[in-house]
N, C-alpha and C. Protein backbone atom coordinates (compact mmCIF):
# COMPACT_ATOMS: atom_id res chain seq x y z
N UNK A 1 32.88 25.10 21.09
CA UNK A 1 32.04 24.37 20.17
C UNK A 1 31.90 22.93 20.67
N UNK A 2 30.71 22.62 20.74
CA UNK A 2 30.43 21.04 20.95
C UNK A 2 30.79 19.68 20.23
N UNK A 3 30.52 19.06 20.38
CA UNK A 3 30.27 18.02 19.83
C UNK A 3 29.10 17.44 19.46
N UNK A 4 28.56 17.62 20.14
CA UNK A 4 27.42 16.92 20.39
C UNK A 4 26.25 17.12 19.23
N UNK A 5 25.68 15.94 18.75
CA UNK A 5 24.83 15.73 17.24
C UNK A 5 23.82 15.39 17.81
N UNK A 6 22.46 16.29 17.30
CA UNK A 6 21.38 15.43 17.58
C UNK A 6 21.25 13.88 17.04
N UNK A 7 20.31 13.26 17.62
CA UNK A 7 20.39 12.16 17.05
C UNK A 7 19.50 12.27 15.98
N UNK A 8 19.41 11.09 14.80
CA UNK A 8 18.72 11.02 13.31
C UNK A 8 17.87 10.61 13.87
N UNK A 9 17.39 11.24 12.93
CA UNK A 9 15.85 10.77 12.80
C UNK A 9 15.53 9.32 12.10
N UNK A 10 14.85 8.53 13.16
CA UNK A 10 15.26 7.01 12.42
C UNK A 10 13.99 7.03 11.09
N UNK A 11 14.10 6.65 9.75
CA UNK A 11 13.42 5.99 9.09
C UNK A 11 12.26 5.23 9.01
N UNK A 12 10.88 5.51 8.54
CA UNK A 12 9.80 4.21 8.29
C UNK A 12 10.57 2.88 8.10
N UNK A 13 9.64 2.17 9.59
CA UNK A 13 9.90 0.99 9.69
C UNK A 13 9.39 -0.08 8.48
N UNK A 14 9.27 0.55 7.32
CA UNK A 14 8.45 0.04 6.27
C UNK A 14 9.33 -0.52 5.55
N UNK A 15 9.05 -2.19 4.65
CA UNK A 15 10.15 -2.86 3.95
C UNK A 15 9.19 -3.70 2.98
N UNK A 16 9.89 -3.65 1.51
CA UNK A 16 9.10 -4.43 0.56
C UNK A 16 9.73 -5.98 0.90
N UNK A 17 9.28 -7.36 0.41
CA UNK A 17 10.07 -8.42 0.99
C UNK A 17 10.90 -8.94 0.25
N UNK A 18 11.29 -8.32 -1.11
CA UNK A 18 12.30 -8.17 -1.61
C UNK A 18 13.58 -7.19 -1.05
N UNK A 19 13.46 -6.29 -0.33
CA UNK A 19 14.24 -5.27 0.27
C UNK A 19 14.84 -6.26 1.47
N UNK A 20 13.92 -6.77 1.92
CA UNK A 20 14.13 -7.54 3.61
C UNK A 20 15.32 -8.73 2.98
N UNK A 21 14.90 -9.08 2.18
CA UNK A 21 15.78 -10.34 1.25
C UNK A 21 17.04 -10.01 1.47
N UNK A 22 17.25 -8.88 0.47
CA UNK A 22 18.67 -8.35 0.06
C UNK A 22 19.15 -8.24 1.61
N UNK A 23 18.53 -7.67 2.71
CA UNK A 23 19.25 -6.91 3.87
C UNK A 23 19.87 -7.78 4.97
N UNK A 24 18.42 -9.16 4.26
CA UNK A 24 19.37 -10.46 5.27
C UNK A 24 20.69 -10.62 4.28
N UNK A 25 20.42 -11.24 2.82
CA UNK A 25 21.52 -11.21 2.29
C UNK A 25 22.89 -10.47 2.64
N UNK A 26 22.52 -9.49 2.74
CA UNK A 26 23.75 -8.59 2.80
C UNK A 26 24.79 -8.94 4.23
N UNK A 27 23.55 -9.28 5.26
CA UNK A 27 24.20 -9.55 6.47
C UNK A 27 24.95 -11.20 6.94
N UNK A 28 24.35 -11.64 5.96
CA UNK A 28 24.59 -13.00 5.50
C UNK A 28 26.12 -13.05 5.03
N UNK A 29 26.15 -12.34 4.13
CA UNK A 29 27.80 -12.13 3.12
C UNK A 29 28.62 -11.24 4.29
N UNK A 30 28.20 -10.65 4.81
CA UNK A 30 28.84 -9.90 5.47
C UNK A 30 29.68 -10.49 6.91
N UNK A 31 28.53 -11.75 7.23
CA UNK A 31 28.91 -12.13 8.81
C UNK A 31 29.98 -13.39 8.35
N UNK A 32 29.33 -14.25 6.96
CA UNK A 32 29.58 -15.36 6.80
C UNK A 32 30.58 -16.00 5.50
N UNK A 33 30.75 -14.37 5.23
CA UNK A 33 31.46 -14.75 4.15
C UNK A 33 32.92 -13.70 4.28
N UNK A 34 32.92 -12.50 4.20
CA UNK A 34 33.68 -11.69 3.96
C UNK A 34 34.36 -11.77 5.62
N UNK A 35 33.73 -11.25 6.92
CA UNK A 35 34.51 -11.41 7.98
C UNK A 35 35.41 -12.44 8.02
N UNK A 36 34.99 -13.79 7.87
CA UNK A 36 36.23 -14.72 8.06
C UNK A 36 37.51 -14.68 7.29
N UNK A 37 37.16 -14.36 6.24
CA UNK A 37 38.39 -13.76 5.08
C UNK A 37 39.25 -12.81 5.84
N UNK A 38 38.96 -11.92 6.41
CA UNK A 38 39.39 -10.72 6.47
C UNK A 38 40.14 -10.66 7.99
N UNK A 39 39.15 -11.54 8.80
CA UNK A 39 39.68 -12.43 10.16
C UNK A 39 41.18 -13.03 9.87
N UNK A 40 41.32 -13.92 8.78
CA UNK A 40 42.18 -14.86 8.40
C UNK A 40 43.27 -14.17 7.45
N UNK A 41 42.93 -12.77 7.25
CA UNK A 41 44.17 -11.55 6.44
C UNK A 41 44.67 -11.02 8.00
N UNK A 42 44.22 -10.58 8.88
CA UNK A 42 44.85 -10.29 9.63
C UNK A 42 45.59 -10.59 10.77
N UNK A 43 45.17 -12.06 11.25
CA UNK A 43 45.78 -13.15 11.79
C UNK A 43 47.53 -13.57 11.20
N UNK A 44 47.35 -14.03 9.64
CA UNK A 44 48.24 -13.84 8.85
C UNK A 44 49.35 -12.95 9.61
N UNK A 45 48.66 -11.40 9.25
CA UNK A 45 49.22 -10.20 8.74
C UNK A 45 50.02 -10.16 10.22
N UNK A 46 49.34 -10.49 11.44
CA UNK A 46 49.90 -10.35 12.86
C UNK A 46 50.78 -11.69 13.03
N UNK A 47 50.91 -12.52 12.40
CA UNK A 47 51.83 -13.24 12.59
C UNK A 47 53.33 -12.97 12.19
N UNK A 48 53.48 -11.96 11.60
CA UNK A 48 54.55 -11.42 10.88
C UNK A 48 55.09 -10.53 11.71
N UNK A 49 54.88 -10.46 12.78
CA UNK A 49 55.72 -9.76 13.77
C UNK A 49 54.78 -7.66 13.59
N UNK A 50 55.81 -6.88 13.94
CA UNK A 50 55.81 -5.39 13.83
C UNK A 50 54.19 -5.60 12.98
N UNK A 51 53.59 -4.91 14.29
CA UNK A 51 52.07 -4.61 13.71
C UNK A 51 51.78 -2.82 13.13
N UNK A 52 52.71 -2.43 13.68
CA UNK A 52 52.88 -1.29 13.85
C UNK A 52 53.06 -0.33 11.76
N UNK A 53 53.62 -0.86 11.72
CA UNK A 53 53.78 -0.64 9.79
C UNK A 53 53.59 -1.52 9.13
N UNK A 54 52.48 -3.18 9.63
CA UNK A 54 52.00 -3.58 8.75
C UNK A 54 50.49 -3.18 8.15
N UNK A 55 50.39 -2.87 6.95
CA UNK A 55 49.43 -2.18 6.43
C UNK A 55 48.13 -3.57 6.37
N UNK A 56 48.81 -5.06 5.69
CA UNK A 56 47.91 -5.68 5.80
C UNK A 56 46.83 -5.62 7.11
N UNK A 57 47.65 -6.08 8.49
CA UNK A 57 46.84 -5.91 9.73
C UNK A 57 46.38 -4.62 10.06
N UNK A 58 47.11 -3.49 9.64
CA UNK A 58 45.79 -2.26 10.14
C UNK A 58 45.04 -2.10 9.21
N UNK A 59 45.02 -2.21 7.86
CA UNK A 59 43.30 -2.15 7.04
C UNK A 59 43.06 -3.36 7.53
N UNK A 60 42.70 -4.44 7.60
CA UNK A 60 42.60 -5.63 8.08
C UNK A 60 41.64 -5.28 9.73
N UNK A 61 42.00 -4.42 10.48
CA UNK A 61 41.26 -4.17 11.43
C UNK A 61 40.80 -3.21 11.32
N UNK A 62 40.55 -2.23 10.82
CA UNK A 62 39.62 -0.94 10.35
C UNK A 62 38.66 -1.71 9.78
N UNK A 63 38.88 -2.55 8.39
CA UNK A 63 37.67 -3.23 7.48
C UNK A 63 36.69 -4.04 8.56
N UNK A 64 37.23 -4.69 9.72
CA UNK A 64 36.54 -5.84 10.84
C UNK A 64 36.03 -4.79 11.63
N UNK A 65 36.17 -3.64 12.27
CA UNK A 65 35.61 -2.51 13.09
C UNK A 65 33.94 -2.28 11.78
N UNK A 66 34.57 -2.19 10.39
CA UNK A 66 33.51 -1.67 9.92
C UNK A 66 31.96 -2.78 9.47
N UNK A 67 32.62 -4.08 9.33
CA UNK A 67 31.95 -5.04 9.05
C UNK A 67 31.39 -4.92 10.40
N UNK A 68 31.82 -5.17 11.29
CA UNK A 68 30.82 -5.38 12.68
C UNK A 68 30.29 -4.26 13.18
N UNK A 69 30.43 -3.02 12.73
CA UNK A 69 29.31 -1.62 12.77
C UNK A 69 27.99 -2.31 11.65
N UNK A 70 28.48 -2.69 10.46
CA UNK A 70 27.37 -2.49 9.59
C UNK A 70 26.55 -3.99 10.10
N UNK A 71 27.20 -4.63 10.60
CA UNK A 71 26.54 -6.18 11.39
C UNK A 71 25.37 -5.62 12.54
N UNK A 72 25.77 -4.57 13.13
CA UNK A 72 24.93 -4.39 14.38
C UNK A 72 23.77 -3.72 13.52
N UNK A 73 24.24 -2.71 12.71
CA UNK A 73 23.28 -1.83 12.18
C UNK A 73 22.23 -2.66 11.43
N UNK A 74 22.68 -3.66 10.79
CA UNK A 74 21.53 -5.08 9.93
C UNK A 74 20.40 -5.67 10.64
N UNK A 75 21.69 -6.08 12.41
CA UNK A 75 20.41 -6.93 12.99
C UNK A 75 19.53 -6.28 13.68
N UNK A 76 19.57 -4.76 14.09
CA UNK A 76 18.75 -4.39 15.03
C UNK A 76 17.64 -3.35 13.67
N UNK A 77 17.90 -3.30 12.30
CA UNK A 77 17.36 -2.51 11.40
C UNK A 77 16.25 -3.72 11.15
N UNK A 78 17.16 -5.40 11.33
CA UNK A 78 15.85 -6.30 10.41
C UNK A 78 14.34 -6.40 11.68
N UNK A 79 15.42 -6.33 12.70
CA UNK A 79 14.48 -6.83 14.05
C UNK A 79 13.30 -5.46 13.94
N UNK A 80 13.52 -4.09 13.50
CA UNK A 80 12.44 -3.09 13.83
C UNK A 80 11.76 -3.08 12.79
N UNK A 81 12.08 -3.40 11.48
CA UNK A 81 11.18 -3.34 10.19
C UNK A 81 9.97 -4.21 10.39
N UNK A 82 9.16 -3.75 9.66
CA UNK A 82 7.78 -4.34 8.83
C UNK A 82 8.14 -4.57 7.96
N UNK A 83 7.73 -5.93 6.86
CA UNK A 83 7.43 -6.12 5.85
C UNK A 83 6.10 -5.98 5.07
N UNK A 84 5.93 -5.38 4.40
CA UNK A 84 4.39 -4.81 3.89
C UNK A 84 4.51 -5.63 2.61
N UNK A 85 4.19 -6.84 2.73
CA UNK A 85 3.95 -7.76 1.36
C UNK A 85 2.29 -7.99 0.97
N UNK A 86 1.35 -6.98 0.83
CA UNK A 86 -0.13 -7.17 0.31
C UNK A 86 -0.16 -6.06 0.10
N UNK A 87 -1.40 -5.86 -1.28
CA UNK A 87 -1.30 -4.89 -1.46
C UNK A 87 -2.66 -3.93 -0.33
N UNK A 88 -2.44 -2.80 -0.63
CA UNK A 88 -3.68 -2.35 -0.17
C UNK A 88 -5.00 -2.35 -0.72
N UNK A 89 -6.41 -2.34 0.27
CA UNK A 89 -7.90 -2.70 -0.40
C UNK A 89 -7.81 -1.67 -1.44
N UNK A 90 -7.57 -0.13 -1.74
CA UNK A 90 -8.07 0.53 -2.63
C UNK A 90 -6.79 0.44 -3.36
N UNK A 91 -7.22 0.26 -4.34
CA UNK A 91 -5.56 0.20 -5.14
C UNK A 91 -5.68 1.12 -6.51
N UNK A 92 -6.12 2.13 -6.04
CA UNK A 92 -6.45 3.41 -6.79
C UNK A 92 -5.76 4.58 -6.09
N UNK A 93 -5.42 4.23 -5.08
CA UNK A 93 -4.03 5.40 -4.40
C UNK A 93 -2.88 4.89 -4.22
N UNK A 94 -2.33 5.88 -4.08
CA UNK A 94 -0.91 5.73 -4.00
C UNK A 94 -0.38 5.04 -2.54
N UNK A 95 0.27 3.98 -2.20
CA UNK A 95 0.34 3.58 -0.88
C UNK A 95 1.64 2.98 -0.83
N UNK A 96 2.28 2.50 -0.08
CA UNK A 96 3.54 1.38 0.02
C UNK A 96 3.39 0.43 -0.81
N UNK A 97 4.48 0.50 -1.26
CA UNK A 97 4.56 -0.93 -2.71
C UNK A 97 3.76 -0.36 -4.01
N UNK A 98 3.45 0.85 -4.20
CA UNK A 98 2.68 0.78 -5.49
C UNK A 98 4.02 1.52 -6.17
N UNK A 99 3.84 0.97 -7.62
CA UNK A 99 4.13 1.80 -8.59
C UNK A 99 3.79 2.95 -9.15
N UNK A 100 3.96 4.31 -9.28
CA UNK A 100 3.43 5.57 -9.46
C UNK A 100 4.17 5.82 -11.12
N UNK A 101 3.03 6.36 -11.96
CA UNK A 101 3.84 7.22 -13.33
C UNK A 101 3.69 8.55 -12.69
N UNK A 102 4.64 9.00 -12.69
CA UNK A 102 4.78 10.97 -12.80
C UNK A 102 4.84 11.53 -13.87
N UNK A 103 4.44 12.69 -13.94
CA UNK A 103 4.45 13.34 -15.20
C UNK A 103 5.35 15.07 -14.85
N UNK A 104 6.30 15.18 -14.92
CA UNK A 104 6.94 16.56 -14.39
C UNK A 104 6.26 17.80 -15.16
N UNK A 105 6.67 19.08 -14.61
CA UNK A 105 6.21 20.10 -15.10
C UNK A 105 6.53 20.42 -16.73
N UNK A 106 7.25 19.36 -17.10
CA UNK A 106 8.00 19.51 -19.02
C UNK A 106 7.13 18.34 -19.62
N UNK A 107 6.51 17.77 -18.84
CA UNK A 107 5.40 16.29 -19.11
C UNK A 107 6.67 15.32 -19.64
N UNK A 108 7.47 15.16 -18.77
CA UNK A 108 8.20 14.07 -19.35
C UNK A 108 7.89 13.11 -17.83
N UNK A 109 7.86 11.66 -18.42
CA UNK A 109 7.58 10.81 -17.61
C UNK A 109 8.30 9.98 -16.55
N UNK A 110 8.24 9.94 -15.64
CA UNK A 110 8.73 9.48 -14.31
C UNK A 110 8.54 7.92 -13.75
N UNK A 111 8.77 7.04 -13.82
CA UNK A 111 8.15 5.96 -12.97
C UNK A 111 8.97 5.41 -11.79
N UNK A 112 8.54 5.87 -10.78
CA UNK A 112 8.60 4.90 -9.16
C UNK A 112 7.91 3.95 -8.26
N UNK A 113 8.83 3.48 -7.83
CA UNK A 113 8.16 2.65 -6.78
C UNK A 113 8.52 3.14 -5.14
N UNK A 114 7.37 3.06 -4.35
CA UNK A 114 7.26 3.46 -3.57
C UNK A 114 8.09 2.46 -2.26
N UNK A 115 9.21 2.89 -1.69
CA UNK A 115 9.83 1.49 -0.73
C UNK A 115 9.70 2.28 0.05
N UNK A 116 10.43 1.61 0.94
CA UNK A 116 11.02 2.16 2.45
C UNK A 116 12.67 2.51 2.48
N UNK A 117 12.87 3.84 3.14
CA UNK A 117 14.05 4.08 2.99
C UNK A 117 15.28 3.33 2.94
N UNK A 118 15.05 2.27 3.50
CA UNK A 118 16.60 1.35 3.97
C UNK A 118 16.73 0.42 2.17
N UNK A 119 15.59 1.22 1.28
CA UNK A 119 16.03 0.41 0.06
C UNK A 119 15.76 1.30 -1.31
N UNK A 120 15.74 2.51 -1.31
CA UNK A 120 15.23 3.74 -2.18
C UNK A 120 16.55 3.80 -2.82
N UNK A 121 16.33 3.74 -4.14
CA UNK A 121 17.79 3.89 -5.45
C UNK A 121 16.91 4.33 -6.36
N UNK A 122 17.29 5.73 -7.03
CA UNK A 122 16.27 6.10 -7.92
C UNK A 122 16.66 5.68 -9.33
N UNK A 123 18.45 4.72 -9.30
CA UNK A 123 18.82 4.36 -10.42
C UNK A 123 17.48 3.57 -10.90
N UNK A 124 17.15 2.76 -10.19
CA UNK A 124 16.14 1.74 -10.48
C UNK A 124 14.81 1.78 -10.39
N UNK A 125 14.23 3.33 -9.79
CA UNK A 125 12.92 3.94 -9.66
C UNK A 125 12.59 3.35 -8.43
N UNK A 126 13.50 3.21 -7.50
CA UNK A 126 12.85 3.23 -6.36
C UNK A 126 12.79 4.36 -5.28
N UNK A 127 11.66 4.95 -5.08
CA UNK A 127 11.47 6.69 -4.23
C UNK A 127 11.29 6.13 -2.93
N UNK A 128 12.09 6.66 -1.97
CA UNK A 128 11.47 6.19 -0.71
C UNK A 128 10.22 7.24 0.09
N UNK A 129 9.68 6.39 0.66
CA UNK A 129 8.36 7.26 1.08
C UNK A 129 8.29 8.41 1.93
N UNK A 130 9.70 8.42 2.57
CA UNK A 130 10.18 9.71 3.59
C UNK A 130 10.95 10.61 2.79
N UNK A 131 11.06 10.41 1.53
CA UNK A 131 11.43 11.45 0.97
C UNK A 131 10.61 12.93 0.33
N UNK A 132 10.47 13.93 0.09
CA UNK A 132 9.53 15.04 -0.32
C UNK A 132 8.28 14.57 -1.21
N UNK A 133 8.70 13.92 -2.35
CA UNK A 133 8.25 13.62 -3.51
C UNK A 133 7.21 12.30 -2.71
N UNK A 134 7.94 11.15 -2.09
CA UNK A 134 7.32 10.51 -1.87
C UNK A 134 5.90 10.45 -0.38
N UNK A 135 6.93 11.55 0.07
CA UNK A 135 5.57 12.17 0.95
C UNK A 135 4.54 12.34 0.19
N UNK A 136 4.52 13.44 -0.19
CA UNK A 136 3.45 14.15 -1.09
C UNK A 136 2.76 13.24 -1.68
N UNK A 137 3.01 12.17 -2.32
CA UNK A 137 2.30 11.45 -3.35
C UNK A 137 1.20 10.39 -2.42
N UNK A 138 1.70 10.05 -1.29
CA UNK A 138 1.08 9.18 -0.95
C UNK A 138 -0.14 9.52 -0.12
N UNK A 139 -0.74 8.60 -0.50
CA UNK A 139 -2.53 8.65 -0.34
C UNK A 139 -3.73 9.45 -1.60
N UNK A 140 -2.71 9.70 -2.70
CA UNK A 140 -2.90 10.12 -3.94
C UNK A 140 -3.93 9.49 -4.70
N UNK A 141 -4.28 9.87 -5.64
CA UNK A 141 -4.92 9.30 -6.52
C UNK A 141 -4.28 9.71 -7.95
N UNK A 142 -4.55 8.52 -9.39
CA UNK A 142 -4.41 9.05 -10.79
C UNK A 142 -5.04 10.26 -11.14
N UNK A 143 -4.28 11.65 -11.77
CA UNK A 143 -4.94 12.48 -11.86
C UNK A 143 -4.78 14.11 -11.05
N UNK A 144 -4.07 13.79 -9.74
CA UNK A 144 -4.14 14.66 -8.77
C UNK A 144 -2.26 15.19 -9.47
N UNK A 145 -2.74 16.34 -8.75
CA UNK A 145 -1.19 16.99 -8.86
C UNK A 145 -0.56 17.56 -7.49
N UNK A 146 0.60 17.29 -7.11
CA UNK A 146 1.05 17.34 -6.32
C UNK A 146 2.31 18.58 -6.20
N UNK A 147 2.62 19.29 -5.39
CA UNK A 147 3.92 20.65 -5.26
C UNK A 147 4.34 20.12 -4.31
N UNK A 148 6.30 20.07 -4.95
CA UNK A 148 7.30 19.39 -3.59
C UNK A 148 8.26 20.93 -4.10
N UNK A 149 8.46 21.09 -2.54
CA UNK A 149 9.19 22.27 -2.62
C UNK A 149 11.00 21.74 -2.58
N UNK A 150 11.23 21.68 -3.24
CA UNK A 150 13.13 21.90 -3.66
C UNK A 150 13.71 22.70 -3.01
N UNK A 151 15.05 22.33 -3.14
CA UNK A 151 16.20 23.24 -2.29
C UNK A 151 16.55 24.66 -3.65
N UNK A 152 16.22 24.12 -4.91
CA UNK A 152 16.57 24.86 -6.05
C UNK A 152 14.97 25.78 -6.40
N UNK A 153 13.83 25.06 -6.20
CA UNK A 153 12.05 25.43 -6.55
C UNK A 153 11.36 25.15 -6.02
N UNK A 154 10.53 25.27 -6.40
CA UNK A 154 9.15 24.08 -6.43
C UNK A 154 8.29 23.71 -7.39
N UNK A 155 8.32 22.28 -7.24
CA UNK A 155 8.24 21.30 -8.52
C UNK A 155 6.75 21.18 -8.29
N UNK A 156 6.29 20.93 -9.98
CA UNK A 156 4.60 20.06 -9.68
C UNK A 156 4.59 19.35 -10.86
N UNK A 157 4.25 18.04 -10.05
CA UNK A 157 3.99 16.90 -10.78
C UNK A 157 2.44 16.02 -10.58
N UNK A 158 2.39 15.62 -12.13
CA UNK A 158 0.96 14.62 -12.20
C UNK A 158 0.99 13.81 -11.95
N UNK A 159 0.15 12.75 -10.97
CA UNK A 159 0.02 11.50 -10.86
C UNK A 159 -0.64 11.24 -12.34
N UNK A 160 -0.20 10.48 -13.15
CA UNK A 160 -0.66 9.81 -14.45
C UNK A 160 -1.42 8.43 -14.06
N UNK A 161 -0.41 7.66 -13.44
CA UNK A 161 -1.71 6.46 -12.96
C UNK A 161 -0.73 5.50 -11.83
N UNK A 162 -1.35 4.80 -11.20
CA UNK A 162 -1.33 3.97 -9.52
C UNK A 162 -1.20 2.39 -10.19
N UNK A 163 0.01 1.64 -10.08
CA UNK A 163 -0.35 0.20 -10.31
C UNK A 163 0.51 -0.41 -9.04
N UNK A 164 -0.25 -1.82 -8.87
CA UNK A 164 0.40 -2.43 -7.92
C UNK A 164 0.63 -3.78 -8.37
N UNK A 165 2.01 -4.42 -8.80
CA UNK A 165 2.24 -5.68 -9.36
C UNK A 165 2.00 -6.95 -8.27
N UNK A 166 2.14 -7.51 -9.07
CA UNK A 166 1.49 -9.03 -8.60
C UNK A 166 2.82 -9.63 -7.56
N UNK A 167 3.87 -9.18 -7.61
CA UNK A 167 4.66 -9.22 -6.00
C UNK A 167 3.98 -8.88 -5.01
N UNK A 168 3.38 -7.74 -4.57
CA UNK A 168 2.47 -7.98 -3.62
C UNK A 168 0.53 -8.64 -3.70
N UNK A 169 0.53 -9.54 -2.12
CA UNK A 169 -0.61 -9.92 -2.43
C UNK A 169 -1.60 -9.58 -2.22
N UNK A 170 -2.83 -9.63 -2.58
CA UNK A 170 -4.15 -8.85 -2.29
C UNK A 170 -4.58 -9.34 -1.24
């Protein structure tokens, strides 16, 4: 048996500029705030002699292995993104950055926003556009109905209606 993993499939380079915000943020706290802390726990922790069963210095260097994985993964994710901050000319379909109402097959109501994967939380209605649902929908119109096939069915849902808020500009 191998090892060997295909590689992923990378993600739409697509980003709302609120998403781009948070991702500098994140890399921000991450390079400039939390590493030096964690630099300065394990410095500590190695000054204490026997590295070997101190727990401070080995989480202490697992946590710095992982901060500087998710550091590389930030700067080369911000450097390939687009930011798509306008909206689109027809703003009667469904496109990046719009807000979509769904209506499920029980007519109970749905509302998303359409991001880019590196920022899709459906706690907060955000669908990312590489996902089934958000495939399907896009280039939509209010009105149209759409079938996403499930691992459990297949679902059909109404576009009810297309808005695009005043965060993005025309």
């Amino acid at each position: 048996m191998s090892r060997y993993r295909p590689p992923r499939v990378k993600g739409s380079p697509y980003i709302t500029p609120e998403g781009a915000e948070q991702l500098r943020a994140e890399l921000h706290s991450l390079w400039k705030v939390e590493r030096p802390q964690v630099t300065q726990v394990v410095h500590a922790a190695a000054l204490n002699g026997d590295r070997s069963e101190n727990g401070d210095y080995i989480y202490g260097k697992k946590r710095l292995r992982e901060i500087d994985s998710r550091v590389r993964f930030l700067q080369k994710r911000l450097d390939e993104l687009k930011v798509v901050g306008t909206a689109p000319p027809d703003k009667s379909r469904v496109f990046f950055g719009a807000w979509v109402d769904l209506a499920d097959s029980n007519d109970k109501n749905h509302t998303y926003r359409i991001v880019g994967p590196d920022e899709f939380d459906l706690q907060q209605g955000y669908l990312s556009c590489d996902s089934p649902l958000g495939r399907a929908i896009l280039g939509k119109t209010s009105g149209d109905i759409v079938s996403v096939q499930n691992p459990e069915a297949r679902t059909e849902w109404t576009i009810v209606s297309v808005t695009y808020h005043s965060d993005l500009q025309s």
